[in-house]
Protein backbone atom coordinates (compact mmCIF):
# COMPACT_ATOMS: atom_id res chain seq x y z
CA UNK A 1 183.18 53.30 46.81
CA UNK A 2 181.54 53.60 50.33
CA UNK A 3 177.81 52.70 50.50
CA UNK A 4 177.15 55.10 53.42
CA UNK A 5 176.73 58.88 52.20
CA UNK A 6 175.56 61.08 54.62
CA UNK A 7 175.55 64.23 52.66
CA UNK A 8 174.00 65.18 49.62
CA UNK A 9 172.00 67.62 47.01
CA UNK A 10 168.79 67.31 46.02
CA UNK A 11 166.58 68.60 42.98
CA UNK A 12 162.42 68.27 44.29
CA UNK A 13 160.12 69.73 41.23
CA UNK A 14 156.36 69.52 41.35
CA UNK A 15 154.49 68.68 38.62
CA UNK A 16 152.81 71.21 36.23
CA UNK A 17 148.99 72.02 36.84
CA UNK A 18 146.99 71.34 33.61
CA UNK A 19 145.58 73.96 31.46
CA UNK A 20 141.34 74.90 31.62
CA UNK A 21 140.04 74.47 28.70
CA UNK A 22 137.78 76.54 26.31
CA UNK A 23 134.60 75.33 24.88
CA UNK A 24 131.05 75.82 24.26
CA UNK A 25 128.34 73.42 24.18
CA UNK A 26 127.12 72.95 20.79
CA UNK A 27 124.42 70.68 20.63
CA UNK A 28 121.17 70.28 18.24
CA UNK A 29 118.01 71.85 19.94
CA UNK A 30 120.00 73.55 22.30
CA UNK A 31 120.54 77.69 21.56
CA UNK A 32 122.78 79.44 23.15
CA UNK A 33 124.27 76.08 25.10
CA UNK A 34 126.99 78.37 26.89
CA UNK A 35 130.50 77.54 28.06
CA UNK A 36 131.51 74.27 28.93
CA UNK A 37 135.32 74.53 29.39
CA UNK A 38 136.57 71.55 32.38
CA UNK A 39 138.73 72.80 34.47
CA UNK A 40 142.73 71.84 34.19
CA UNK A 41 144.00 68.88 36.99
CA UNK A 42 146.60 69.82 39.85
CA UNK A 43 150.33 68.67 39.70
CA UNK A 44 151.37 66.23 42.37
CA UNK A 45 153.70 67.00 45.15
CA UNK A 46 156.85 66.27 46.23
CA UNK A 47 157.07 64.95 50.06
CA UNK A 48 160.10 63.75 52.10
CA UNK A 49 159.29 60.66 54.35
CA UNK A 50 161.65 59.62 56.91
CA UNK A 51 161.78 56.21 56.95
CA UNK A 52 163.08 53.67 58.96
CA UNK A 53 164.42 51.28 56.60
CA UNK A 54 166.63 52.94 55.04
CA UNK A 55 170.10 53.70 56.40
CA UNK A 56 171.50 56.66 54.29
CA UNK A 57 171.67 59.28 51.54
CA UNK A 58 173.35 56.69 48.87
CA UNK A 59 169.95 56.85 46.45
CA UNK A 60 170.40 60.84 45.95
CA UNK A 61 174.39 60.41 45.11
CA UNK A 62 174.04 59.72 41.87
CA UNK A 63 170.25 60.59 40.67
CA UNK A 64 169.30 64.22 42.45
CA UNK A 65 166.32 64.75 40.65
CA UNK A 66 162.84 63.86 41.89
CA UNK A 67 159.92 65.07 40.74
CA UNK A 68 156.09 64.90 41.01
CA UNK A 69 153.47 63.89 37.96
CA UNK A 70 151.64 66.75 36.31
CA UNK A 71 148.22 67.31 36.03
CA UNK A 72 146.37 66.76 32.33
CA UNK A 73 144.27 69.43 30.27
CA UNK A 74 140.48 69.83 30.64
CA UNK A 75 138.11 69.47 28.28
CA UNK A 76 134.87 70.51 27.04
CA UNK A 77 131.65 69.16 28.32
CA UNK A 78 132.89 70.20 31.57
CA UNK A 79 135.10 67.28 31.58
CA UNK A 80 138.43 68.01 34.39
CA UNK A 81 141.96 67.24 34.12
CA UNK A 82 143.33 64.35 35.78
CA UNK A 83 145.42 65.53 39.24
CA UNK A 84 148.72 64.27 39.21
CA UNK A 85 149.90 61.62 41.93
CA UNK A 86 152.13 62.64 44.73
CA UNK A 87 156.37 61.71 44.69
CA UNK A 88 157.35 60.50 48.10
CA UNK A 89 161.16 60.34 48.86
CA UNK A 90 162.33 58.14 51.02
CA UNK A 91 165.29 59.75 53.92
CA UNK A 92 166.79 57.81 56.79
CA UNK A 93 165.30 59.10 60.25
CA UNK A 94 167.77 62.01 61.52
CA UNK A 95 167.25 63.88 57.94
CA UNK A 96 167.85 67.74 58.10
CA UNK A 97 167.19 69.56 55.47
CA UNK A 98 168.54 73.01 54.64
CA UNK A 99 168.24 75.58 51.72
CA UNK A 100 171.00 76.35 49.15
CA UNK A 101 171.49 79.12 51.41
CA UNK A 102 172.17 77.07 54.72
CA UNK A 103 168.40 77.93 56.32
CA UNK A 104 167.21 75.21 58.63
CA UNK A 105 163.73 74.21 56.54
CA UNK A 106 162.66 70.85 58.61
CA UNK A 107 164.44 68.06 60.51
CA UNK A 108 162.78 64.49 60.29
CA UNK A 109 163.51 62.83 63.33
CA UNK A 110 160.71 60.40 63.82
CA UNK A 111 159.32 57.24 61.59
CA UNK A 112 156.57 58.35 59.23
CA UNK A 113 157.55 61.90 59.51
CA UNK A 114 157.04 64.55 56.32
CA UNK A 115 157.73 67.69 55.20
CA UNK A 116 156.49 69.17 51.76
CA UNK A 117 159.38 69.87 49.64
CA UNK A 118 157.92 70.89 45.60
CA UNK A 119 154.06 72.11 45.44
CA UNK A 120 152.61 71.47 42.46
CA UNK A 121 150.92 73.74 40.51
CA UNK A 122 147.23 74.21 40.81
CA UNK A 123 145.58 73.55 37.31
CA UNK A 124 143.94 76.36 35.48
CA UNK A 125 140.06 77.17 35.35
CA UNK A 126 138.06 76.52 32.55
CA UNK A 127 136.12 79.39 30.88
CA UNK A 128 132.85 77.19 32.45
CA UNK A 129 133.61 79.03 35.80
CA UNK A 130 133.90 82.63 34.69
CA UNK A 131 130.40 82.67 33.57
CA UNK A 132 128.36 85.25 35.34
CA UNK A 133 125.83 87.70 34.79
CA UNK A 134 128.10 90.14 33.23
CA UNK A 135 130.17 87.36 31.19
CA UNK A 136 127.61 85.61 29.10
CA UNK A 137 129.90 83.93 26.86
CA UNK A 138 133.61 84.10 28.30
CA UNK A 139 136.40 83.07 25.72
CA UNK A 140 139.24 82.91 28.07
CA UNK A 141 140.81 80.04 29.85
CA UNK A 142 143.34 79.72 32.67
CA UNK A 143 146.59 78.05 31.73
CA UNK A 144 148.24 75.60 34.75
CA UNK A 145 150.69 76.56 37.09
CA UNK A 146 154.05 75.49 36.78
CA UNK A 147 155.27 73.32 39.62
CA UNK A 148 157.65 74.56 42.15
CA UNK A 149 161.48 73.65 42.09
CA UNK A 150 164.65 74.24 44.16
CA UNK A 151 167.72 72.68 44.77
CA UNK A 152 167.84 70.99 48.81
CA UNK A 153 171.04 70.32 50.88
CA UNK A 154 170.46 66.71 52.94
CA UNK A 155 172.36 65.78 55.71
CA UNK A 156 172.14 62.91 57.95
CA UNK A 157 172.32 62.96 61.90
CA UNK A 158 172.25 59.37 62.58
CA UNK A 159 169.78 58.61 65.24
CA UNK A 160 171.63 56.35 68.06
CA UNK A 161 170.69 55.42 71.72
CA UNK A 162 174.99 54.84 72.56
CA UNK A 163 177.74 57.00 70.57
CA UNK A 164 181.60 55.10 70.96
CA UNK A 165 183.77 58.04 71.15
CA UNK A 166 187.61 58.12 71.47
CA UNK A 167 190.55 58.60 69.14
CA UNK A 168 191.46 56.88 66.35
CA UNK A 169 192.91 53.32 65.96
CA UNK A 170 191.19 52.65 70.23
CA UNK A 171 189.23 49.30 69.51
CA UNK A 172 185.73 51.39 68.58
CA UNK A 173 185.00 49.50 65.91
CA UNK A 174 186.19 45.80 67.07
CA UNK A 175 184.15 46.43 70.12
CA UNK A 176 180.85 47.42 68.28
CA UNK A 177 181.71 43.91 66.45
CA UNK A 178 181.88 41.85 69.78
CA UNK A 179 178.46 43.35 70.89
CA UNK A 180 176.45 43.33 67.64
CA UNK A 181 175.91 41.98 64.60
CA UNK A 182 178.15 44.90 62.59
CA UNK A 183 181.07 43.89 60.95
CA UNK A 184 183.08 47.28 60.26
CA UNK A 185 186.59 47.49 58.79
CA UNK A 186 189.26 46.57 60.86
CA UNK A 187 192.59 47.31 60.72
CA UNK A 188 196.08 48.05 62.92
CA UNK A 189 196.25 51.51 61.33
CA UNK A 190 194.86 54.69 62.48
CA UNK A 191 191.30 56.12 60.44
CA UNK A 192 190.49 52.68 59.31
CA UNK A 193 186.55 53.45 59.79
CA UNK A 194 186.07 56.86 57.69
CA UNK A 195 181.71 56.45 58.45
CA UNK A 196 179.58 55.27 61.02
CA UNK A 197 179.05 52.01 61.71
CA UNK A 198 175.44 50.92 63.34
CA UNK A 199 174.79 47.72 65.38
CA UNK A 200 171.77 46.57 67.02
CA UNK A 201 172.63 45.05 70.44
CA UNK A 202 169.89 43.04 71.98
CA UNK A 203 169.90 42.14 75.79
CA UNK A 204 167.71 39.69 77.61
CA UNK A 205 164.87 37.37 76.20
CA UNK A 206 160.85 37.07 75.93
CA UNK A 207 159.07 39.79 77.89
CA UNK A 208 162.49 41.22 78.92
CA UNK A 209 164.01 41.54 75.56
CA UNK A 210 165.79 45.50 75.03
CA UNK A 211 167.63 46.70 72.19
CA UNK A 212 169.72 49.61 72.02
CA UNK A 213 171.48 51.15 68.74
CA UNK A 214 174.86 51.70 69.34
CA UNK A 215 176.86 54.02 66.48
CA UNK A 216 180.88 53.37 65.75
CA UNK A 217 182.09 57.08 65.32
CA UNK A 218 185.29 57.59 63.52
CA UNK A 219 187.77 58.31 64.99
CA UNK A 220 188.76 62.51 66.56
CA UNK A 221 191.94 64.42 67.43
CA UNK A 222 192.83 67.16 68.60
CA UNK A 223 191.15 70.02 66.61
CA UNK A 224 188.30 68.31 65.38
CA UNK A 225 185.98 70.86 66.92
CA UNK A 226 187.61 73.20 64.26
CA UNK A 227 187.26 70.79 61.25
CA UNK A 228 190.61 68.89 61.85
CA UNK A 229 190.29 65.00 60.08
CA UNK A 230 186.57 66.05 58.90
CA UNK A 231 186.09 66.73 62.25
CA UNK A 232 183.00 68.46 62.23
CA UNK A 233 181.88 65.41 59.81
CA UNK A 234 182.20 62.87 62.76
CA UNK A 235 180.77 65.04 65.35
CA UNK A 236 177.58 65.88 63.53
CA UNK A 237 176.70 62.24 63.67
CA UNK A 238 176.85 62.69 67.82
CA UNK A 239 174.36 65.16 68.30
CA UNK A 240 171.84 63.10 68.43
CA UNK A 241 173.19 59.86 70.47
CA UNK A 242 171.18 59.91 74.43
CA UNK A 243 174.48 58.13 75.75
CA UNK A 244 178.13 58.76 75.46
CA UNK A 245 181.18 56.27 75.45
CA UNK A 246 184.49 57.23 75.79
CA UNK A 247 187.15 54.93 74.72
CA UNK A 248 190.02 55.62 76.48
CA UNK A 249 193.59 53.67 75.39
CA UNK A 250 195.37 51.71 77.78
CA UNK A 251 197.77 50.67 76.10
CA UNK A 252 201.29 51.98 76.01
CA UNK A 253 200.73 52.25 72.08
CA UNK A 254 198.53 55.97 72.52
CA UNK A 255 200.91 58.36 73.73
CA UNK A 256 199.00 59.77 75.94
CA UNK A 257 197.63 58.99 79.28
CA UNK A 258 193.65 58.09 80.12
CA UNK A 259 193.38 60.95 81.31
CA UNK A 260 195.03 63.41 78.79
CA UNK A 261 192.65 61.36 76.42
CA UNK A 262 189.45 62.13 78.20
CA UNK A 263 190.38 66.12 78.92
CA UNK A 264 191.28 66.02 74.87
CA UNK A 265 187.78 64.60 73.75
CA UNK A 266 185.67 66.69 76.23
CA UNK A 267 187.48 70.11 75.10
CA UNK A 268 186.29 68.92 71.67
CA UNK A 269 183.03 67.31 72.65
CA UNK A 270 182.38 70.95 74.31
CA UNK A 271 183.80 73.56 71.76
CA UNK A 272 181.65 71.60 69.28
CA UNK A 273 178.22 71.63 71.33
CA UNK A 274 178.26 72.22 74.91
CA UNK A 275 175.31 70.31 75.48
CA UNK A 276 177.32 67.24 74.46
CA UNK A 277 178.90 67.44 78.13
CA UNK A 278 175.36 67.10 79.82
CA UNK A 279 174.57 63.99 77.89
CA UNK A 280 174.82 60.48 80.50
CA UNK A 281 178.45 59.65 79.46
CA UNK A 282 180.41 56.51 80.48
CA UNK A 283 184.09 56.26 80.04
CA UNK A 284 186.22 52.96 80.04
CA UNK A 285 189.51 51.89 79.38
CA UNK A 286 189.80 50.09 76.18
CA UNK A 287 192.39 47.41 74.62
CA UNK A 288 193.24 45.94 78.23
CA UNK A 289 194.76 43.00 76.49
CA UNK A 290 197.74 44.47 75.75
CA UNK A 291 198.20 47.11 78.16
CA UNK A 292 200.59 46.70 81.23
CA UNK A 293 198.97 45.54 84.37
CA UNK A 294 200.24 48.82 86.56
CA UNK A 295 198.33 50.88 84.12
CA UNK A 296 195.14 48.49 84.32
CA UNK A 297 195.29 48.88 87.91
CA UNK A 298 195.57 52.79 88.19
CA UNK A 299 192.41 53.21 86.00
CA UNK A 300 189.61 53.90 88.22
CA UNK A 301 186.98 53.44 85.53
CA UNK A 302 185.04 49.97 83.87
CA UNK A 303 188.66 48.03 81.96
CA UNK A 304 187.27 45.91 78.57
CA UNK A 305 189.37 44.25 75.87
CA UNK A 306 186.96 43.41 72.93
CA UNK A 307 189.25 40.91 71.64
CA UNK A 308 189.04 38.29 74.55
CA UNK A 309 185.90 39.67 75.89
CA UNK A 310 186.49 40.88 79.22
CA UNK A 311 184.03 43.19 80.80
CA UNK A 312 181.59 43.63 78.13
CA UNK A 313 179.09 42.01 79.59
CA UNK A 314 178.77 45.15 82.70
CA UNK A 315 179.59 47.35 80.30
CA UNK A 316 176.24 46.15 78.18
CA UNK A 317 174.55 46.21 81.93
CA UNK A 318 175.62 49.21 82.56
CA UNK A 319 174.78 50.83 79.19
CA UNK A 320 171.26 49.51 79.59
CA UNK A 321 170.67 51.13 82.52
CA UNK A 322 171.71 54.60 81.07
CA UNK A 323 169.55 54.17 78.06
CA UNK A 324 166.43 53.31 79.79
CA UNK A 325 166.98 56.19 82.08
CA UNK A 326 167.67 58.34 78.84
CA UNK A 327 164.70 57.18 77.46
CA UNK A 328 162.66 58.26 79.95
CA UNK A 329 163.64 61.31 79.91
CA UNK A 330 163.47 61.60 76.16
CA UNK A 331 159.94 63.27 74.57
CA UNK A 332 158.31 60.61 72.49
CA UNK A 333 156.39 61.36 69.62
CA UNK A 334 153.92 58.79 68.94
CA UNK A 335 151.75 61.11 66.49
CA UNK A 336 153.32 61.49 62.43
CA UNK A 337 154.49 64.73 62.16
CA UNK A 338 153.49 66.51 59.00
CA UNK A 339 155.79 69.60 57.82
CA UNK A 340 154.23 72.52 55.42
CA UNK A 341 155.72 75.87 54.13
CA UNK A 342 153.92 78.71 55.73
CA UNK A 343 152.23 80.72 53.52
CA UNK A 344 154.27 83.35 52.38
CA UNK A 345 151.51 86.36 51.76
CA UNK A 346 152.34 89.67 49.81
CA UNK A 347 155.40 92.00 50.09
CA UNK A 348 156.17 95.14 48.35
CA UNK A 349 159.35 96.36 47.85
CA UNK A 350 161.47 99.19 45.35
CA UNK A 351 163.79 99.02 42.85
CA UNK A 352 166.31 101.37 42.53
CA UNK A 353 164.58 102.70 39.41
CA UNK A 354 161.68 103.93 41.78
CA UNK A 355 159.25 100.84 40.29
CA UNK A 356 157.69 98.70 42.50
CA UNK A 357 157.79 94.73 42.83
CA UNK A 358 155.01 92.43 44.42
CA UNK A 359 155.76 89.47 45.45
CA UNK A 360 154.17 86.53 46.79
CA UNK A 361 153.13 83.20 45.17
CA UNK A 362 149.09 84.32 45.48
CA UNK A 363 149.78 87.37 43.35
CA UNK A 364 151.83 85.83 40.94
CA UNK A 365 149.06 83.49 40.85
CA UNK A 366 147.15 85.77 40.15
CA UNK A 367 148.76 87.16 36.86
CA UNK A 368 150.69 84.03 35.85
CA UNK A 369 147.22 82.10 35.27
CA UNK A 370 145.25 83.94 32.47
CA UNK A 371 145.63 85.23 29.07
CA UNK A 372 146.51 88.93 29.58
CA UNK A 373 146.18 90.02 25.86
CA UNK A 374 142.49 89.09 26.50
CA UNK A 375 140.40 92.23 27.50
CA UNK A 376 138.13 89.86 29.93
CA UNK A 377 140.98 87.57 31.31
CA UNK A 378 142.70 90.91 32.42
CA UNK A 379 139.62 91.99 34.10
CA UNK A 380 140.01 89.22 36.35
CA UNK A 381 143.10 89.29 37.00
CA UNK A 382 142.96 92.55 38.14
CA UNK A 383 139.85 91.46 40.35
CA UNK A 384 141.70 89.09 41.72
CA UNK A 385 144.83 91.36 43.03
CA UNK A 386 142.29 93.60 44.60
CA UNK A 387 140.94 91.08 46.53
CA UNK A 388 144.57 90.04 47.87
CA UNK A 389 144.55 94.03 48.44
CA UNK A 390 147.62 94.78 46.29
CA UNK A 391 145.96 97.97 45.78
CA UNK A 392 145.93 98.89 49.36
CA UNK A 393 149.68 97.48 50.01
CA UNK A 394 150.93 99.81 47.20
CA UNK A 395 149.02 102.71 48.60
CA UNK A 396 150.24 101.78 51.93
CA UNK A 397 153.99 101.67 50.14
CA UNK A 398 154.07 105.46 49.03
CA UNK A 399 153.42 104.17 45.18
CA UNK A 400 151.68 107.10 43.25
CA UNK A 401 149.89 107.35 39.99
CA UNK A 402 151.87 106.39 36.99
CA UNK A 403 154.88 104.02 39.22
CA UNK A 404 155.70 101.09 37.68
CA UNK A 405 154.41 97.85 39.18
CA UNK A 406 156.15 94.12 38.44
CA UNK A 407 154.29 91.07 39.37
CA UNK A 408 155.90 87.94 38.13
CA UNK A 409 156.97 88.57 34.58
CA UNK A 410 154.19 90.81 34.16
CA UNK A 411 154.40 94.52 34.36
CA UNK A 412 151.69 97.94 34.15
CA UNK A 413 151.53 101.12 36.08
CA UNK A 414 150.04 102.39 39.02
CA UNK A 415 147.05 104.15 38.88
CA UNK A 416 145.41 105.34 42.25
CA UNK A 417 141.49 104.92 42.49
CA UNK A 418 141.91 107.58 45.38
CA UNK A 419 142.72 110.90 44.63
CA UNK A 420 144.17 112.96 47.45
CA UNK A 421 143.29 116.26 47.80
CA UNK A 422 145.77 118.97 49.48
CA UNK A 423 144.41 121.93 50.80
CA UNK A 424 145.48 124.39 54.05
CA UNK A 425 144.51 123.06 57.27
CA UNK A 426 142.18 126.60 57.47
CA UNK A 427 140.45 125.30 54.55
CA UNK A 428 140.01 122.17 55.61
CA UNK A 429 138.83 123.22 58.77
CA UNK A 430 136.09 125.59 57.45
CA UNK A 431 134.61 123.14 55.02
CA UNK A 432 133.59 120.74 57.14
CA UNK A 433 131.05 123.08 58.91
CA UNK A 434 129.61 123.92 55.48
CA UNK A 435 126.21 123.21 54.56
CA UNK A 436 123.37 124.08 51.79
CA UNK A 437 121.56 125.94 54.20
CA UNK A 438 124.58 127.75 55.58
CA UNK A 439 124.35 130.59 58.29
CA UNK A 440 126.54 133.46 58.15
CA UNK A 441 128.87 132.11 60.91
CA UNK A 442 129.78 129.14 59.00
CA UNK A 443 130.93 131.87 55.50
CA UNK A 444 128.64 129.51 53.25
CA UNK A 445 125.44 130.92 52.08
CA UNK A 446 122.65 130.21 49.59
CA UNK A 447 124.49 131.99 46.77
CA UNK A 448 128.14 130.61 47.40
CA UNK A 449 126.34 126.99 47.22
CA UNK A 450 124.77 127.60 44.38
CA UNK A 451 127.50 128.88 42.52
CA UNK A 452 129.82 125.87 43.66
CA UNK A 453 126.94 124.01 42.21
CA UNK A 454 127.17 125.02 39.24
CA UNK A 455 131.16 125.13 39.15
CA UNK A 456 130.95 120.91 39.82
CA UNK A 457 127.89 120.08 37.94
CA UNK A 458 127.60 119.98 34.35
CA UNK A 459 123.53 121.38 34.52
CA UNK A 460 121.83 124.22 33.15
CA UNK A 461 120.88 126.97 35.51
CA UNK A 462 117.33 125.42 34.31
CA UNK A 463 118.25 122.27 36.11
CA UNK A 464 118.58 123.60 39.56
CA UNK A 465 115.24 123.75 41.66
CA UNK A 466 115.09 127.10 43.33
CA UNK A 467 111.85 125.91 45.22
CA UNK A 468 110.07 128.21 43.12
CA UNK A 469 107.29 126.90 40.21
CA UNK A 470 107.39 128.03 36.87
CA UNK A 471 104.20 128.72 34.93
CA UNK A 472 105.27 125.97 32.74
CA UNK A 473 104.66 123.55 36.01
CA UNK A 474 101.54 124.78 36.97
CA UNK A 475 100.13 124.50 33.32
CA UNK A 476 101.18 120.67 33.20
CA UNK A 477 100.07 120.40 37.09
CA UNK A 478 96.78 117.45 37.42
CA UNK A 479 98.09 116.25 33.65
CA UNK A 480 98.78 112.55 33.80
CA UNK A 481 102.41 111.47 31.89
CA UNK A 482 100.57 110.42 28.59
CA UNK A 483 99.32 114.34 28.38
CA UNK A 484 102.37 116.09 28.26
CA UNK A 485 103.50 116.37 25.07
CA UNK A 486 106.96 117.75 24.55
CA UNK A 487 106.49 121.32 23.30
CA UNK A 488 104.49 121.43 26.66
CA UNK A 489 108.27 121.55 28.56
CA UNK A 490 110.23 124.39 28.33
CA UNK A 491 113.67 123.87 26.71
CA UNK A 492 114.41 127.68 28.15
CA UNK A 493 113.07 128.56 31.16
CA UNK A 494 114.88 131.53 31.61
């Protein structure tokens, strides 16, 4: 079985957030001690580091899962729960990582970078913090947040400064042998390397040392830019390469010509990415060893044989020199790039059964946390999705009183603090130039606003100060408070 797997799945979970706890101080000369619930500790996360030590995707083949510690239980005497430590997974450099649904989510192309794959769930309050000058004594707790989870698609875009390309069975992988340490398969049949093989090739010594990575693609025909001998495979592992190599056969063993070769690859090279084509590209004629002189000749490009040797050295010269200028050209990123999830906010959206659904990790937050059999705890909760302004979204949605609302798992209906009142635009119109003291050409006088008065108000035509004293007032006038007794007010004045 190949130890080179450049595709894979991969199960990320953060860990659970612990649970607050409940609890009152209870202690000997101390009354009414008051809550002393700790809160619960957070669940670790789940990041993905590239790395530059490791070399591919084999760890996730057989063991998907990864996930992060969770956070442990408060306690009373305001004691917290213990957070739990972060997971960091380990990728090769040139890690992409998509959704289950194909999305692009992050793409690790430098050492040290990281991208946050699982959050873990915060850990729940204790009843300590929902003390307040309404809540003397709260008996409610927050339980933790579960951690997140999802299944992730990896694939690997190996990171190379020189990319061999040509067809299959051209001397690709004997020459990456001659000019580096690698020791790929060899063989005299066609698809003998089936992955990419990496070699380090280092030129020059001391102060003038350079070394390039130079990748051993498998082999491509014709139709690889449609998926033809996991075509697309192979050619995802070029994207990335600064220079290009093509291998062209000279020997009378290909079938084709050098330059029916090089039209072949570029066709593919192109339908596949057309930025491929504007990459520094360098093509030679390969396997000169046993090709016939009058072809050797007629090749107006660099002529190696990686069995006896010949040209490799200007062909590493060469190669240098295309690098370096690559390089050059190339953005470096000295500074670790760190990769977090944007926060996602609150949507609203409708069933086709007319209810409404909020969703959004901060409102489900907000509902997932506390006990909602618990009059108090529900109070909260509520508190808390008015200050996200659920209220307002929902208004702003068209919900009315008596809709059904879903948040999470956890369901109630809509009841509108504002009530709208329709009336004619003439209506309208004429009530906002009404007043108590209203003149005859604004149609409100003394009588209509008393009446309306009395219509809205549940008084006593008693209650309503004419401007007028009673008797009753000017007996009890000059009496301090203590005087008046109560058959002195008049339960009637009419």
């Amino acid at each position: 079985m190949s130890n080179f797997v450049d595709e894979c799945g991969l199960n990320v979970r953060g860990g659970d957030g612990g649970a607050g706890c409940v609890s009152f101080r209870r202690e000997a000369h101390v009354p009414r001690g008051g809550p002393d619930g700790g809160d619960g500790g957070n669940g670790g996360n789940v990041w993905l580091l590239a790395d530059r030590n490791v070399a591919s995707l084999l760890a996730f083949r057989d063991h998907p899962h990864r996930r992060a510690e969770n956070g442990t239980h408060g306690s009373g005497k305001k004691k917290y729960g213990h957070s739990g430590s972060d997971t960091f997974v380990k990728v090769p450099i040139g890690t992409t990582i998509r959704s289950q649904d194909g999305e692009l989510l992050a793409d690790l192309i430098n050492d040290g970078d990281r991208w946050l794959a699982a959050e873990g769930g915060i850990g729940g309050k204790g009843n300590t913090k929902f003390l307040s000058n309404k809540r003397r004594a709260p008996d409610f707790a927050e339980q933790g947040e579960h951690g997140e989870e999802r299944w992730l698609r990896l694939e690997l875009r190996l990171m190379a400064d020189v990319a061999l390309v040509g067809f299959p069975n051209v001397g690709k992988s004997t020459l990456i042998s001659r000019i580096s340490a690698a020791k790929p398969k060899i063989a005299d049949y066609p698809f003998t390397t089936l992955e990419p093989n990496l070699g380090v090739v280092r030129l020059g010594e001391g102060s003038d040392l350079f070394e390039m990575i130079v990748a051993d693609i498998p082999g491509l025909i014709e139709g690889a830019s449609e998926g033809r001998g996991l075509g697309h495979q192979f050619l995802r592992h070029i994207e990335r390469a600064r220079v290009l190599v093509l291998l062209l056969d000279l020997s009378p063993f290909s079938g084709m010509t050098p330059e029916e070769q090089e039209e072949i690859l570029l066709n593919e090279l192109g339908d596949y990415d057309p930025s491929l084509l504007e990459r520094p590209r360098l093509r030679i004629g390969s396997r000169a060893d046993v090709a016939e002189q009058e072809v050797v000749d007629a090749f107006d490009g660099l002529v190696v044989s990686a069995v006896t040797g010949r040209g490799t050295d200007e062909l590493l010269g060469k190669l240098r020199q295309l690098v370096e200028l690559a390089r050059e050209e190339t953005l470096t990123h000295d500074e670790v790039v760190t990769l977090r999830p944007v926060p996602e906010g609150i949507h609203i959206s409708r069933y086709d059964d007319g209810s409404y659904v909020v969703e959004g990790r901060e409102a489900a937050r907000a509902v997932r946390f506390s006990d909602l059999t618990n009059a108090s705890a529900l109070e909260v909760a509520m508190e808390r999705l008015a200050k996200l302004g659920v209220d307002k979204a929902l208004a702003r949605a068209g919900a009315r009183t008596g809709d059904v609302v879903h948040i999470g798992s956890f369901s109630f209906d809509y009841e509108s603090e504002v009530a709208l009142q329709v009336q004619p635009f003439d209506e309208a119109t004429s009530s906002r130039t009404r007043s108590r003291g209203g003149s005859e050409e604004s149609g409100w006088g003394d009588a209509d606003w008393s009446d309306e008065v009395r219509e809205n108000a549940d008084v006593d035509d008693g209650d309503v100060d004419d401007g007028e004293p009673s008797e009753d007032d000017l007996d009890d006038f000059g009496k301090e408070p203590d005087d008046v007794a109560v058959g002195d007010i008049d339960e009637d004045p009419s």
